[in-house]
N, C-alpha and C. Protein backbone atom coordinates (compact mmCIF):
# COMPACT_ATOMS: atom_id res chain seq x y z
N UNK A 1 4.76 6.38 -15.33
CA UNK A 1 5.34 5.89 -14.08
C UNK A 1 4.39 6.12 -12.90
N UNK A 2 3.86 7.43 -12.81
CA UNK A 2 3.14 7.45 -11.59
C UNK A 2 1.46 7.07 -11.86
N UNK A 3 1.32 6.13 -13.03
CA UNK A 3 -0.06 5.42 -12.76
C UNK A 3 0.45 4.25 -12.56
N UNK A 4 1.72 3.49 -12.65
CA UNK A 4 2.10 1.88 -12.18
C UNK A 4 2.00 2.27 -10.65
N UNK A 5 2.51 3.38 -10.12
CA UNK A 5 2.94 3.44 -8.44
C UNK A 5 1.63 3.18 -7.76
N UNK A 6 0.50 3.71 -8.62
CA UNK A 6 -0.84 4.19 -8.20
C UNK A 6 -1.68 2.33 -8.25
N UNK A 7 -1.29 2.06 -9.58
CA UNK A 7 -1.49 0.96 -9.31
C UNK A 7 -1.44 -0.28 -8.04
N UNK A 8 0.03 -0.05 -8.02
CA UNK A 8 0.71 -1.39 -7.11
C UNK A 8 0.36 -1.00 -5.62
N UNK A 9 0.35 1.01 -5.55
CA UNK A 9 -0.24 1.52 -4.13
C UNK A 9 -1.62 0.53 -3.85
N UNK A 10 -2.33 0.43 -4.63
CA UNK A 10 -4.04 -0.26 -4.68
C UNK A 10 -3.61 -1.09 -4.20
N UNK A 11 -2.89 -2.10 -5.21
CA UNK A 11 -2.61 -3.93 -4.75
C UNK A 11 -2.46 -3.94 -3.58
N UNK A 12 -1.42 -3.00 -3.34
CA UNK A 12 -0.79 -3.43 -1.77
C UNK A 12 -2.00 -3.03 -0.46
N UNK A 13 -2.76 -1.92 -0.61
CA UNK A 13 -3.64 -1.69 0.64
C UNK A 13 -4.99 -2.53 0.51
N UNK A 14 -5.14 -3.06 -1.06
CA UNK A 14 -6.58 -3.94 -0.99
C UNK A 14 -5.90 -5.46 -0.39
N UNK A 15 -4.44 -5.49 -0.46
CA UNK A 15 -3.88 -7.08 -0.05
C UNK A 15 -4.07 -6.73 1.26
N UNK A 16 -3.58 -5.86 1.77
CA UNK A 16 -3.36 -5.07 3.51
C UNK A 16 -4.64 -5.68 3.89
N UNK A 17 -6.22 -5.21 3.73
CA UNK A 17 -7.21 -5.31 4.21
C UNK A 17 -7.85 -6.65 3.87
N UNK A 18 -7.09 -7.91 2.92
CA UNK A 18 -7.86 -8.94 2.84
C UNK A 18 -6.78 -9.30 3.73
N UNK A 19 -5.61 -9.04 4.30
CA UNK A 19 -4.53 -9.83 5.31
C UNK A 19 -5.34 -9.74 6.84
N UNK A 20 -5.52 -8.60 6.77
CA UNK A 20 -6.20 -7.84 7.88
C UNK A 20 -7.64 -8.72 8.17
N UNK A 21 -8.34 -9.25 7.49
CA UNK A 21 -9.88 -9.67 7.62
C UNK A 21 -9.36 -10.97 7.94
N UNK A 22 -8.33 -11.73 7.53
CA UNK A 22 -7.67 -13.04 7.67
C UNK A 22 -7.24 -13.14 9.04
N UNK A 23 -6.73 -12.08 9.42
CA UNK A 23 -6.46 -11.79 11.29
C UNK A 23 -4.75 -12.19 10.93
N UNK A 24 -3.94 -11.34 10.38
CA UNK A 24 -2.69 -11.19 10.48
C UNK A 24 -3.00 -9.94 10.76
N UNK A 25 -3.32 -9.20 11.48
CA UNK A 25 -3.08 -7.43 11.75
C UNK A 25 -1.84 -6.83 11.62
N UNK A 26 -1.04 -7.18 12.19
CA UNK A 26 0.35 -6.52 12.05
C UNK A 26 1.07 -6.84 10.60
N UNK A 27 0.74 -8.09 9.73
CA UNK A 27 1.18 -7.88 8.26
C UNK A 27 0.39 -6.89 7.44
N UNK A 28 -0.99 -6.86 7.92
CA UNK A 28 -2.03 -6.23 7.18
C UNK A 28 -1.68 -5.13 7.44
N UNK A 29 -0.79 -4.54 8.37
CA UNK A 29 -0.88 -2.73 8.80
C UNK A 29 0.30 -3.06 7.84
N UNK A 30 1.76 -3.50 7.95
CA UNK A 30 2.25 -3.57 7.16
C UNK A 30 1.98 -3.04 5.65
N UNK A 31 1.04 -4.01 5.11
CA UNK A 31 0.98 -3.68 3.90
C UNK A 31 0.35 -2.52 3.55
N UNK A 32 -0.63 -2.37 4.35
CA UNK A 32 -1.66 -0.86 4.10
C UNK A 32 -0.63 0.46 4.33
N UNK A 33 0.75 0.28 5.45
CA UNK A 33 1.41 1.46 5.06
C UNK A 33 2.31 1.59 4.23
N UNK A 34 2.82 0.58 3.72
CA UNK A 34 3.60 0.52 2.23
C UNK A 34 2.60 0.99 1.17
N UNK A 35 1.76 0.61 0.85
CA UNK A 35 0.91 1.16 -0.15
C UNK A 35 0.74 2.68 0.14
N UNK A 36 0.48 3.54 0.93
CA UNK A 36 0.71 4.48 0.92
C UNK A 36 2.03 4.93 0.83
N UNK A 37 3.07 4.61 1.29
CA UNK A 37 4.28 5.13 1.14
C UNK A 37 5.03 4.89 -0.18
N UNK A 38 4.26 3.90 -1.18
CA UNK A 38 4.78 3.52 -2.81
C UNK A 38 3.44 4.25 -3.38
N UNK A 39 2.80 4.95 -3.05
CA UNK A 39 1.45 5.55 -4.17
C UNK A 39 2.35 7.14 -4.25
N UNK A 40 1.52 7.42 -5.53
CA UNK A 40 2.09 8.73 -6.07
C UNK A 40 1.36 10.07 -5.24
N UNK A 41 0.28 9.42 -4.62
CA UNK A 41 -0.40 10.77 -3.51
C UNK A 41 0.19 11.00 -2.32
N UNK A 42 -0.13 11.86 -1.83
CA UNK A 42 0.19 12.15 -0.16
C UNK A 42 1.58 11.80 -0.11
N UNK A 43 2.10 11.44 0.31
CA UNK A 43 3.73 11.25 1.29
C UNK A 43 4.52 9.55 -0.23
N UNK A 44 5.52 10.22 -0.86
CA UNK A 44 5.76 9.03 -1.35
C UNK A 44 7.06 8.79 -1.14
N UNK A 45 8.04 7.35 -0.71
CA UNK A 45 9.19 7.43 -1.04
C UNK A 45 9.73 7.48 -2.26
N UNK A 46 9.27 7.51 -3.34
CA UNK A 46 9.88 7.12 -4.35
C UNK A 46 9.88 8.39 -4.80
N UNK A 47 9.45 9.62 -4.30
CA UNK A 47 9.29 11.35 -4.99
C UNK A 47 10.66 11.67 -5.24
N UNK A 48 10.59 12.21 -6.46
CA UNK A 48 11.81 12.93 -6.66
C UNK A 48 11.93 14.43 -6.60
């Protein structure tokens, strides 16, 4: 389980920074702080 979180954490902050280079900034922060907040490091919601 916590290498899928680790996974989809990636997807979501490498999507964040190609949103971000596209010039949506505010979706791109979006996504870059969901990816941290769904990865199994640092601060997660999904911790049990």
């Amino acid at each position: 389980m916590g290498f899928l979180l680790w996974v989809a954490a990636v997807i979501l902050v490498i999507a964040g920074i190609v949103v971000l280079f596209k010039g949506s900034i505010i979706l791109g922060i979006v996504l870059i702080v969901v990816g941290f907040a769904v990865g199994p490091g640092g601060w997660s919601v999904i911790k049990r």
